[in-house]
Each structure stands twice: as C-alpha cells, then as structure tokens.
C-alpha atoms as a PDB file:
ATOM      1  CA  UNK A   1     -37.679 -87.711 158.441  1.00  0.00           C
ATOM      2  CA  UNK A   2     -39.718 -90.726 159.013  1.00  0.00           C
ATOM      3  CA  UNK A   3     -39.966 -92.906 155.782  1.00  0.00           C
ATOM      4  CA  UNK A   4     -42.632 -95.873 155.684  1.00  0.00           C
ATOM      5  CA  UNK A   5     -42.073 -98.659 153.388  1.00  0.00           C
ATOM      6  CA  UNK A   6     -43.456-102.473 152.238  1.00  0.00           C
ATOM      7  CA  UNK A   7     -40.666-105.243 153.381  1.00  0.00           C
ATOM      8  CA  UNK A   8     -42.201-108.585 152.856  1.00  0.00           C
ATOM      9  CA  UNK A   9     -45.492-107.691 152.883  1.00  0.00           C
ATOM     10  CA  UNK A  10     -45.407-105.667 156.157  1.00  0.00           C
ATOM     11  CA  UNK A  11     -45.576-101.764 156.737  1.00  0.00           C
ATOM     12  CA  UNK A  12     -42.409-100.916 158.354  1.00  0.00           C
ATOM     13  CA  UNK A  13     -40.926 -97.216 158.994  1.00  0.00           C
ATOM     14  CA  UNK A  14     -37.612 -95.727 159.674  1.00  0.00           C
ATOM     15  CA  UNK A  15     -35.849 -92.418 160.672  1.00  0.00           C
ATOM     16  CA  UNK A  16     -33.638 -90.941 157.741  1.00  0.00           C
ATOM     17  CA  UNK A  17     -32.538 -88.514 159.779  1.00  0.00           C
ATOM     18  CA  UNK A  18     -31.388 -90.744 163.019  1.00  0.00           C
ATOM     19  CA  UNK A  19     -28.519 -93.325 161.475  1.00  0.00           C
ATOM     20  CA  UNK A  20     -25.799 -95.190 162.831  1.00  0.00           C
ATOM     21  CA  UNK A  21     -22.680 -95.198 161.562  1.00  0.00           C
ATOM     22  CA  UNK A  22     -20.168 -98.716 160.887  1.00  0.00           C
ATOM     23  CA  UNK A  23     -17.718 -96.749 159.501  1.00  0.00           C
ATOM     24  CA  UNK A  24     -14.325 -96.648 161.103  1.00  0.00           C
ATOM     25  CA  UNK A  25     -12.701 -93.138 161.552  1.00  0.00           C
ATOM     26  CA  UNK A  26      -9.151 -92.597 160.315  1.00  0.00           C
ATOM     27  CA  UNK A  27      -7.267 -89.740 161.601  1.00  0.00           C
ATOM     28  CA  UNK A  28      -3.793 -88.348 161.930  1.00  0.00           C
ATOM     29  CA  UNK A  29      -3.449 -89.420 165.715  1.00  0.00           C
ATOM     30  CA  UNK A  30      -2.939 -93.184 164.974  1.00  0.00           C
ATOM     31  CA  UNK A  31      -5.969 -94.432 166.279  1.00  0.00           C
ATOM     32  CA  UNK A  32      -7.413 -96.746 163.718  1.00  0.00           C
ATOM     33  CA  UNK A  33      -7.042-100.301 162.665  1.00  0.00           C
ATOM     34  CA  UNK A  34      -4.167-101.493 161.411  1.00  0.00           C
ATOM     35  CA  UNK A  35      -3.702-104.907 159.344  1.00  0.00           C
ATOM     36  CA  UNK A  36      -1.187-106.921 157.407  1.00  0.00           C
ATOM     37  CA  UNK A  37       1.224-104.000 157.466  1.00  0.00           C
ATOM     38  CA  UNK A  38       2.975-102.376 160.312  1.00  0.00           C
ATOM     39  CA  UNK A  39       2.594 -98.649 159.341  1.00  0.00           C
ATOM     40  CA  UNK A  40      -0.464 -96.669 159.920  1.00  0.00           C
ATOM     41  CA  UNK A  41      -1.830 -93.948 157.481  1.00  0.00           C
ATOM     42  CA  UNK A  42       0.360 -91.331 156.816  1.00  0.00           C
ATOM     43  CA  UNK A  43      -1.154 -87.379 157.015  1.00  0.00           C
ATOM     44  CA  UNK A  44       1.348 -85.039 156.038  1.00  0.00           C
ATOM     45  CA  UNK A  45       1.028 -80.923 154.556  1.00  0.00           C
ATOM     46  CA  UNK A  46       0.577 -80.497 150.829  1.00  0.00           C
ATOM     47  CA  UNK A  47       4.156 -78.593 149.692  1.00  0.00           C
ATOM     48  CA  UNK A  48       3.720 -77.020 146.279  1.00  0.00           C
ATOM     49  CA  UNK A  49       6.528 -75.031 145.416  1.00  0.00           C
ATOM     50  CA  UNK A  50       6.254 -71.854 147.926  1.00  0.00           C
ATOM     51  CA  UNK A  51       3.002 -73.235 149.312  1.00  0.00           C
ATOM     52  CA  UNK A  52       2.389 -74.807 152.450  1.00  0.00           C
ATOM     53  CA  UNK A  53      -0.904 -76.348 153.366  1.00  0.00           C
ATOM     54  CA  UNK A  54      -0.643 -75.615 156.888  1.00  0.00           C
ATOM     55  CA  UNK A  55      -2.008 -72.402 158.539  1.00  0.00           C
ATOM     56  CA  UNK A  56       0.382 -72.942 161.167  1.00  0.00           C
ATOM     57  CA  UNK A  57       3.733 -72.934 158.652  1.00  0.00           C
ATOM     58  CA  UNK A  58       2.034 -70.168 157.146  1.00  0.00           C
ATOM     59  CA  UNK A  59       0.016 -71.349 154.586  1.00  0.00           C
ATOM     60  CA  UNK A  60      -3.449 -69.993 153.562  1.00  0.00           C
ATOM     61  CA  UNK A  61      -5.207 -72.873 154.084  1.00  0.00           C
ATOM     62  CA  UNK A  62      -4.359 -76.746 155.457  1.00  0.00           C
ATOM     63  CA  UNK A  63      -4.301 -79.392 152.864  1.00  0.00           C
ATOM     64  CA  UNK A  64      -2.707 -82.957 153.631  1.00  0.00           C
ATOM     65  CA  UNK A  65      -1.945 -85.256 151.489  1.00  0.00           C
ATOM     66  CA  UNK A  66      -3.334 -88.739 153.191  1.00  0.00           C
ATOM     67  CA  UNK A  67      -1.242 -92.169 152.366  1.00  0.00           C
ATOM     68  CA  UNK A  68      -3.705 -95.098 153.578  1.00  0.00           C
ATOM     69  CA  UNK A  69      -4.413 -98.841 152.309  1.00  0.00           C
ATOM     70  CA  UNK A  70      -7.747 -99.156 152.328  1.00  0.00           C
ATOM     71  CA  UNK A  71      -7.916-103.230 152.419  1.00  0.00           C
ATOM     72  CA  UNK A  72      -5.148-102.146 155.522  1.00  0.00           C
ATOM     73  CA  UNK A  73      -6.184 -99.256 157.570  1.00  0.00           C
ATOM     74  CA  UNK A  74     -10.256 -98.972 158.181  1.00  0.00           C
ATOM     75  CA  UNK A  75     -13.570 -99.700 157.131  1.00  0.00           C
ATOM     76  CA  UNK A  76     -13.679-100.881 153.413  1.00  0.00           C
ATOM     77  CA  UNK A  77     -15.805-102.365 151.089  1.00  0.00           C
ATOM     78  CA  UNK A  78     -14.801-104.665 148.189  1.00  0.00           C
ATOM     79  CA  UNK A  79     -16.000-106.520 144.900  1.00  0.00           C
ATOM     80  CA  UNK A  80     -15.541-109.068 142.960  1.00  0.00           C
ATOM     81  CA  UNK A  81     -12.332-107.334 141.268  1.00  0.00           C
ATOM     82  CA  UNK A  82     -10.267-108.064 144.945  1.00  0.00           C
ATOM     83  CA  UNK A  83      -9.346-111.850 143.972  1.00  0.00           C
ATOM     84  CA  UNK A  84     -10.189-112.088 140.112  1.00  0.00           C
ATOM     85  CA  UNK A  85      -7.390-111.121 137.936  1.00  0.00           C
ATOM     86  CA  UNK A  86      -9.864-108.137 135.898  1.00  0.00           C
ATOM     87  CA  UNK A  87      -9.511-106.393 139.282  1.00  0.00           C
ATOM     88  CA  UNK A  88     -12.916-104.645 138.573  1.00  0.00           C
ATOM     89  CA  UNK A  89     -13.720-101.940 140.931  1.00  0.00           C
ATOM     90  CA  UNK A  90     -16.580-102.087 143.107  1.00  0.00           C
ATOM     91  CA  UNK A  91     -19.613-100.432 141.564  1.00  0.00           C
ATOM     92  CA  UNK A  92     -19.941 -97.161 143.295  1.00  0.00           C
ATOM     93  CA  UNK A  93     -23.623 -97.185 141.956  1.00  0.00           C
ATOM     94  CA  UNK A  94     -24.729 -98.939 144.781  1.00  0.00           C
ATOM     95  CA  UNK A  95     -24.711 -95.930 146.370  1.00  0.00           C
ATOM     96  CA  UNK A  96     -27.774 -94.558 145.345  1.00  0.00           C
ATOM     97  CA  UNK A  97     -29.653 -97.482 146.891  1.00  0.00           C
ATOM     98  CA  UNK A  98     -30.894 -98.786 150.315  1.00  0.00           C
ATOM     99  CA  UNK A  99     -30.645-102.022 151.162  1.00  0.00           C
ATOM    100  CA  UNK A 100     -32.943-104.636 153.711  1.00  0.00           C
ATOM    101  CA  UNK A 101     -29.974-105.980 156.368  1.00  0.00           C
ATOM    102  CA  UNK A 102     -30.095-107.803 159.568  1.00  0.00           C
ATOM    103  CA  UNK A 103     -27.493-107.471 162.146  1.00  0.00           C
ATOM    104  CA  UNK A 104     -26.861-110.309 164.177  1.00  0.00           C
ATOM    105  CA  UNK A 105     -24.243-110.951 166.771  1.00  0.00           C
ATOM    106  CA  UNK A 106     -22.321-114.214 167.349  1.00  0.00           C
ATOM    107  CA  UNK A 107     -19.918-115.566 169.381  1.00  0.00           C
ATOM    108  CA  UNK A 108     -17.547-118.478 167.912  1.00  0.00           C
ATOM    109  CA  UNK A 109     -18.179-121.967 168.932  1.00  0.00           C
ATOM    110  CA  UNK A 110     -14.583-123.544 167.942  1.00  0.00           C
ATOM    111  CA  UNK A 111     -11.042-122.903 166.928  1.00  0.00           C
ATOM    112  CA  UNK A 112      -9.818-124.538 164.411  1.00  0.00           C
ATOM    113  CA  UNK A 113      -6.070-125.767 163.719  1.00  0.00           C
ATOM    114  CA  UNK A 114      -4.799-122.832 162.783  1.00  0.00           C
ATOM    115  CA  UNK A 115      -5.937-121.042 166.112  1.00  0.00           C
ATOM    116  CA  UNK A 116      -9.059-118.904 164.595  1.00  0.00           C
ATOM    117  CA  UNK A 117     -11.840-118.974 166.532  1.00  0.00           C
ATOM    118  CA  UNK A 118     -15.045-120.024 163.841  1.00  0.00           C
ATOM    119  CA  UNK A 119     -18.172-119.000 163.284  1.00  0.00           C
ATOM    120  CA  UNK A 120     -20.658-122.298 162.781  1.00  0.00           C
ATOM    121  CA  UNK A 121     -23.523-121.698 160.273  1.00  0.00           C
ATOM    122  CA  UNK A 122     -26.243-122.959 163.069  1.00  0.00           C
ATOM    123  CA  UNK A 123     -25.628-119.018 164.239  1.00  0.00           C
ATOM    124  CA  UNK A 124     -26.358-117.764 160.987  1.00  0.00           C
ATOM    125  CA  UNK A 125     -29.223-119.492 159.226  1.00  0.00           C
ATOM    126  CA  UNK A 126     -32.158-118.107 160.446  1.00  0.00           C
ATOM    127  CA  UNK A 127     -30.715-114.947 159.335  1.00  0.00           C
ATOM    128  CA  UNK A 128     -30.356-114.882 155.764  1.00  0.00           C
ATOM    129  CA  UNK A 129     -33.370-113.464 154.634  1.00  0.00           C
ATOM    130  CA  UNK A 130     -32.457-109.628 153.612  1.00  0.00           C
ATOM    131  CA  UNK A 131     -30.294-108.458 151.382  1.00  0.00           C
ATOM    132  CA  UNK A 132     -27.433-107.818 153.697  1.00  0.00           C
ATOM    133  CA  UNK A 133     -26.209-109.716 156.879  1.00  0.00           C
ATOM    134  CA  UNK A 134     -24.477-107.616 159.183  1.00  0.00           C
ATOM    135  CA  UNK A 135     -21.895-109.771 161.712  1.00  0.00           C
ATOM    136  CA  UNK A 136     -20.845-108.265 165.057  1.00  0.00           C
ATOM    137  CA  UNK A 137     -18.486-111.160 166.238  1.00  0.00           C
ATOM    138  CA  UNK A 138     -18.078-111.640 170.475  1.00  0.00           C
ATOM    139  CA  UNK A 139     -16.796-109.818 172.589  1.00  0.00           C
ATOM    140  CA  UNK A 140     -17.410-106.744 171.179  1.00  0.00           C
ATOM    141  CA  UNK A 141     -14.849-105.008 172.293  1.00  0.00           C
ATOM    142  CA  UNK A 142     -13.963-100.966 172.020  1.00  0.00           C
ATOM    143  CA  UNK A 143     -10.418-101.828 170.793  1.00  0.00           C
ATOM    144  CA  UNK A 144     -12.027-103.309 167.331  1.00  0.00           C
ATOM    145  CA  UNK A 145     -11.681 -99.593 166.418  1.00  0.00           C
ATOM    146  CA  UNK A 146      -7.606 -98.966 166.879  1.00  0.00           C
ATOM    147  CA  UNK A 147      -6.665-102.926 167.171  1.00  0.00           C
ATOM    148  CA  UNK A 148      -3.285-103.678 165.776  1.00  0.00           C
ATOM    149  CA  UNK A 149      -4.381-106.817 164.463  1.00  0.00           C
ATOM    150  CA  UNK A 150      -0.473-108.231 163.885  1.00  0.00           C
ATOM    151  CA  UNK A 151       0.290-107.985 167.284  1.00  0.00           C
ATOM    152  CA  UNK A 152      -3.506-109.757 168.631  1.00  0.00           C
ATOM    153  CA  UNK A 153      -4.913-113.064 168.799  1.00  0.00           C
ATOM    154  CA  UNK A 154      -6.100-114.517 165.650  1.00  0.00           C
ATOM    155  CA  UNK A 155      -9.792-112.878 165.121  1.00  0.00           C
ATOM    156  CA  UNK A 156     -12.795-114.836 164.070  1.00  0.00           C
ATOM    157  CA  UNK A 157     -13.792-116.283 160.998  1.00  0.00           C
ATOM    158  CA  UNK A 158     -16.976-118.230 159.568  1.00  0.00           C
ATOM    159  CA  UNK A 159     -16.653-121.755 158.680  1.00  0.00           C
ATOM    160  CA  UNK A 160     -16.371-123.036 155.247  1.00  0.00           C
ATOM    161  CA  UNK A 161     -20.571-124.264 156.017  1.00  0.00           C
ATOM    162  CA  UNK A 162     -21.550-120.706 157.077  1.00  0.00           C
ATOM    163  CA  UNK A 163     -19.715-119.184 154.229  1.00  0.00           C
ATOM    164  CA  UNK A 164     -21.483-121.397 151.958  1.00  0.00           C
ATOM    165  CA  UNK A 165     -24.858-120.567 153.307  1.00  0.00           C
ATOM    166  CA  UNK A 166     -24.403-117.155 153.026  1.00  0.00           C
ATOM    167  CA  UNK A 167     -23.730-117.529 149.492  1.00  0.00           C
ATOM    168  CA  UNK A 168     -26.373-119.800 148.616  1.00  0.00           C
ATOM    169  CA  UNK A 169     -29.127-117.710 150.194  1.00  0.00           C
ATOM    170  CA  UNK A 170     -28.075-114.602 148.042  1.00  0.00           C
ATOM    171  CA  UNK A 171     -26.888-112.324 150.157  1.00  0.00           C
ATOM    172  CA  UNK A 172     -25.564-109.647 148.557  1.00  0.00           C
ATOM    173  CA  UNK A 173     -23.966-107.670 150.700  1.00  0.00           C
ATOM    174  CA  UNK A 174     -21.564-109.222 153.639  1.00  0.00           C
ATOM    175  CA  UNK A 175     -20.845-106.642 156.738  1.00  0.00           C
ATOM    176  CA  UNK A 176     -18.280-108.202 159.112  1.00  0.00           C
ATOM    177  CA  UNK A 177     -16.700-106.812 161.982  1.00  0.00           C
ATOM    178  CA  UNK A 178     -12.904-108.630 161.438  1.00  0.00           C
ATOM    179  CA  UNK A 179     -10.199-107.058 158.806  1.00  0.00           C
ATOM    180  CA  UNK A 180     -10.581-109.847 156.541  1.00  0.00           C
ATOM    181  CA  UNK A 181     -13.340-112.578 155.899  1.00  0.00           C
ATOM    182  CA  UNK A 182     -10.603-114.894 155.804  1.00  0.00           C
ATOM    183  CA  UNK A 183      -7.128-115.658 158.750  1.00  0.00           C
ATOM    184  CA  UNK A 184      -4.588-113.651 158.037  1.00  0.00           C
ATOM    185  CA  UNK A 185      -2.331-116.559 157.253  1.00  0.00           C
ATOM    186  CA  UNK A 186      -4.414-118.112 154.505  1.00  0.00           C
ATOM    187  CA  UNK A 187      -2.795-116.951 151.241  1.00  0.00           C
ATOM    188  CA  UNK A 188      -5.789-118.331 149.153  1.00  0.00           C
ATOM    189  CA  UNK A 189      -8.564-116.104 150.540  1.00  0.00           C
ATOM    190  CA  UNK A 190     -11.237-119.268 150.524  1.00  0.00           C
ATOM    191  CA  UNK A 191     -13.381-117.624 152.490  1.00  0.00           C
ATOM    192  CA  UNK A 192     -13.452-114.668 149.746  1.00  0.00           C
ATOM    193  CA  UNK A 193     -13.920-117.315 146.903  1.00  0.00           C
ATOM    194  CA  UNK A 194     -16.516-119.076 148.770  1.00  0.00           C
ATOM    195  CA  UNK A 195     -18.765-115.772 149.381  1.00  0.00           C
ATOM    196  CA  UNK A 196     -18.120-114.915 145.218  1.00  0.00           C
ATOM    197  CA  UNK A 197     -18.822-119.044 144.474  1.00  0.00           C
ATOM    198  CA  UNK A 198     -15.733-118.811 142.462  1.00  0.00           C
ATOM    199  CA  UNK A 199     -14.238-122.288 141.267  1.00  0.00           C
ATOM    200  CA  UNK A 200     -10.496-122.512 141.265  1.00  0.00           C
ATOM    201  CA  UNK A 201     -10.259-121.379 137.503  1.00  0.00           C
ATOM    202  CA  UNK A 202     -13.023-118.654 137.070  1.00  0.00           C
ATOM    203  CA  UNK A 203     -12.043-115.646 135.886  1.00  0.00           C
ATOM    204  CA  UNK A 204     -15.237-114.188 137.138  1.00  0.00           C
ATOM    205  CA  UNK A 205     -18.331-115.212 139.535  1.00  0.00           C
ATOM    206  CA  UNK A 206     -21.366-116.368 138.091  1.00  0.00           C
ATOM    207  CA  UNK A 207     -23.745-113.295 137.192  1.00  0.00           C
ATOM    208  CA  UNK A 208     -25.814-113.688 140.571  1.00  0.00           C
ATOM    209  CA  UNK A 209     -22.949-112.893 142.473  1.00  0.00           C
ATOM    210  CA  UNK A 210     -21.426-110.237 140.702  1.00  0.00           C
ATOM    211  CA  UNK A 211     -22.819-107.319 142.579  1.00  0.00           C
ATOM    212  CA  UNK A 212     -21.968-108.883 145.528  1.00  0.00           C
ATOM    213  CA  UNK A 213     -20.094-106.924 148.259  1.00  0.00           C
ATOM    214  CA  UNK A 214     -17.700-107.708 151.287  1.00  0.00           C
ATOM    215  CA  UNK A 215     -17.090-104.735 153.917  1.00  0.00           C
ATOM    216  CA  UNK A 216     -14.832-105.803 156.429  1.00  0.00           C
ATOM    217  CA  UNK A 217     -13.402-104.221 160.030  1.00  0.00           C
ATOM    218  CA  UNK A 218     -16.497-102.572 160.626  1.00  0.00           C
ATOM    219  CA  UNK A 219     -17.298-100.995 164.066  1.00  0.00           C
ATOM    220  CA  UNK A 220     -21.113-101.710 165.216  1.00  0.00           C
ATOM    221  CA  UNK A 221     -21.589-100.142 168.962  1.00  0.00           C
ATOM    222  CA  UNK A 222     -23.017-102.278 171.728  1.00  0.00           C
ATOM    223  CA  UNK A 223     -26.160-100.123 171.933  1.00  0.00           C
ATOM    224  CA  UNK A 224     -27.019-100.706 168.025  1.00  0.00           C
ATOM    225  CA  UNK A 225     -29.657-103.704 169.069  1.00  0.00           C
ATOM    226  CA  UNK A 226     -29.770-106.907 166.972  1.00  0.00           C
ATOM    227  CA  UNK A 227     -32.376-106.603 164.239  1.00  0.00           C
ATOM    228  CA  UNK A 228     -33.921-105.023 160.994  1.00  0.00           C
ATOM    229  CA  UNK A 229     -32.050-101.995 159.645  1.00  0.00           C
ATOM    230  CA  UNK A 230     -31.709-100.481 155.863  1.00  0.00           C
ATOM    231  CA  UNK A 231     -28.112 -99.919 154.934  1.00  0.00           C
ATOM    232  CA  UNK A 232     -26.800 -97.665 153.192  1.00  0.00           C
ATOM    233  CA  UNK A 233     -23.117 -98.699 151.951  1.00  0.00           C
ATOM    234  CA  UNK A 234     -21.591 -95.101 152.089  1.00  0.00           C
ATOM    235  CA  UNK A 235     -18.966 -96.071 149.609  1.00  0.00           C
ATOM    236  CA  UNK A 236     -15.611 -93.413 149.112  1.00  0.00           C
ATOM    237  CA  UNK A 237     -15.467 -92.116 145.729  1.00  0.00           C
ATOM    238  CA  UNK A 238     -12.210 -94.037 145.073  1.00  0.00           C
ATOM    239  CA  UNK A 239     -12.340 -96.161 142.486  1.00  0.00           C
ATOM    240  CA  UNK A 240     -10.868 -99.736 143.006  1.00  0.00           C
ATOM    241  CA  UNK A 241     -11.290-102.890 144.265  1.00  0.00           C
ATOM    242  CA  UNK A 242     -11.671-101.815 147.020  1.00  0.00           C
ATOM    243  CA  UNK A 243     -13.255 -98.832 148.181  1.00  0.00           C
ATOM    244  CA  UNK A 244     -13.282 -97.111 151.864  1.00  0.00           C
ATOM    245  CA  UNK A 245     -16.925 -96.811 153.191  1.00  0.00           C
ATOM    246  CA  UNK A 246     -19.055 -95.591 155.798  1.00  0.00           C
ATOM    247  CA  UNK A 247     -22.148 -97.674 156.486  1.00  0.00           C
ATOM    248  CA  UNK A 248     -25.109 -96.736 157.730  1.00  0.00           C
ATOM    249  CA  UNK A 249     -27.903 -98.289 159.236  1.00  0.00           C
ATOM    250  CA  UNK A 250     -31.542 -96.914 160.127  1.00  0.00           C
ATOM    251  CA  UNK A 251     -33.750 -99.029 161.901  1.00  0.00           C
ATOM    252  CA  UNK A 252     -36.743-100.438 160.688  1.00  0.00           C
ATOM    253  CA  UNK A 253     -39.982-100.675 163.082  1.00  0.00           C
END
C-alpha cells in the first residue's frame, strides 16, 4: 500500500503496509524493561468464582489479569498531565493522525556530575524540522529491550541546551530510547518541564505545547536507518497520563 504525499514541498511516498515497530513487548516471561521499581509485570489467571481462565486448570478459555506500570515496565507515551497537578490524560486522538519524524542517532559527548552521560544540542539541531524527533542514544544495544535499569549504569540524557531547542523548535512529539527524559535521581523532572516550557508555578504549559508528547524506553533496531519516517503513535486505549504505546514508523522516499 504505497501512499504518496507533499512534505515541504516535495513528493515523497511510503509503504503502509511495511512498518517498523518502537514498541517494547511485555510478556509473562520477564523479559521487558524494568524501571524505578524492582518488580516486573505481573500475569496471573482471571478466578471468578468457579471459573478459571486457564485452559490448562480447566477453564474454557485463558484470561489473565495483567498488573504493569506503564511509566515502569515498557514503551509509554505521556502528556502534559504527568508533572502538572490536573493530571490530564494524554489525548488518545492523536491516534487517528500521522505524523512527519526524523530519527537520528547520537552518542553522548559528556557526563555530567551526577554520572549521566549527556546529549549536547550540536547533535540535535539540524534535526528539528518535523513534527517528531526520534532519539536512538549509543550504543544501541539489544539489552535496551529487558534492561533492569536499577541495577545499570546511569543512561543518557539531553542537556538542559538540547532540551531547550527541542522545545523552542516545536516539536511536538519527543521519541527517546531511555526510561525517562530525565536521571533517575532527579526528583524535579527538569528535563520534563523543560520539553512542556513549564515555569516553576504553571499549572499548565502554554497552549503551543499542550499537545505535546514524550514516549520514552523505546526500542529502534539497528537496521531502521537514520532518516525521514511518518509515525504513527500507536497509543493503548488506557486512559491516563500516561498511556502504553506502540510506535510505528514508515519510511518516507
């Protein structure tokens, strides 16, 4: 399913049917991401009175019931609502829309104080011209897709300069591959307030940032090239402030 489009004044086309999926898989073997809390997700059978929802206990049918954090546990995407008192839940209408992104991968340069390696916004400026950026941080490693992240090195994060740029050139959709934008040890999420422009006493961003959206401790495979893509967001029907998602991208020739 080929679809041809206008971007910037150029003819571009791209395969509906031949995406690539961001997303994160989280399954009852253990074997997904795991951050800020010890405990993976939790699958277990559905028991309703005499009913069992496994076929193997002899039930009719298998049903689990499926205990996850979704900030904790996989692929996610948030709003606004995740640091503003409201708590607002991202706007699951974005899911009827596709969305211009770039992916770009980028290795830190530094590590600050605190041990994080940092993102500098020389790595990231000439790419701030669709309406998603898409960050694969170096070495991309397999691992990124079952890490414990409490028992790891500090991951990268983007400097308070790149974070700002980001911001300023209106992206509106953040993809990162880390389980937070921000270190795990920084109880003020400034990273998150920078991306939102949120001043220390604003109960909301301003109204160009409000449809903004963060997904974080995404998965994009080494043979996924650099480049144009459309995104889809593939947001979960849960509704809070933050969501689990499956992006994915189709590239654009």
């Amino acid at each position: 399913m080929i679809a041809t489009l206008t971007v910037d004044g150029q003819t571009r086309r791209a395969d509906l049917s031949a995406g690539v999926s961001l997303g994160i898989t989280i399954a009852e073997d253990g074997q997904h991401p795991r951050f800020f809390v010890d405990q993976g997700a939790r699958f277990r059978p559905l028991q309703a009175g005499t009913f069992s929802g496994r076929v193997r206990q002899g039930g009719s049918c298998n049903a689990d019931v499926v205990e996850f954090i979704p900030h904790c546990h996989g692929t996610h995407t948030e709003g606004f609502g995740h640091v503003c008192e409201g708590h607002e839940p991202v706007d699951a209408g974005l899911n009827t829309a596709l969305f211009t992104a770039r992916l770009v991968s980028v290795e830190p340069d530094r590590v600050d104080a605190q041990g994080s390696p940092v993102v500098s916004s020389k790595d990231l400026a000439r790419h701030l011209d669709r309406q998603a950026l898409i960050i694969r941080t170096l070495p991309n490693e397999t691992s990124k897709r079952w890490r414990d992240y409490n028992r790891t090195p500090p991951y990268p994060i983007l400097s308070d300069d790149a974070m700002r740029q980001v911001a300023e050139a209106g992206i509106q959709h953040l993809l990162i591959d880390t389980p937070s934008l921000d270190a795990a040890d920084d109880p003020s999420l400034r990273l998150h307030r920078l991306f939102w422009q949120l001043a220390p006493n604003d109960a909301r961003p301003p109204e160009a940032r409000q449809a903004a959206t963060l997904t974080e401790m995404i998965f994009a495979p080494d043979e996924v090239d650099d480049g144009d893509y459309l995104l889809h967001l593939g947001l979960s029907t849960l509704v809070s402030d933050a969501t689990a998602s499956c992006p994915t991208l189709f590239e654009l020739i």
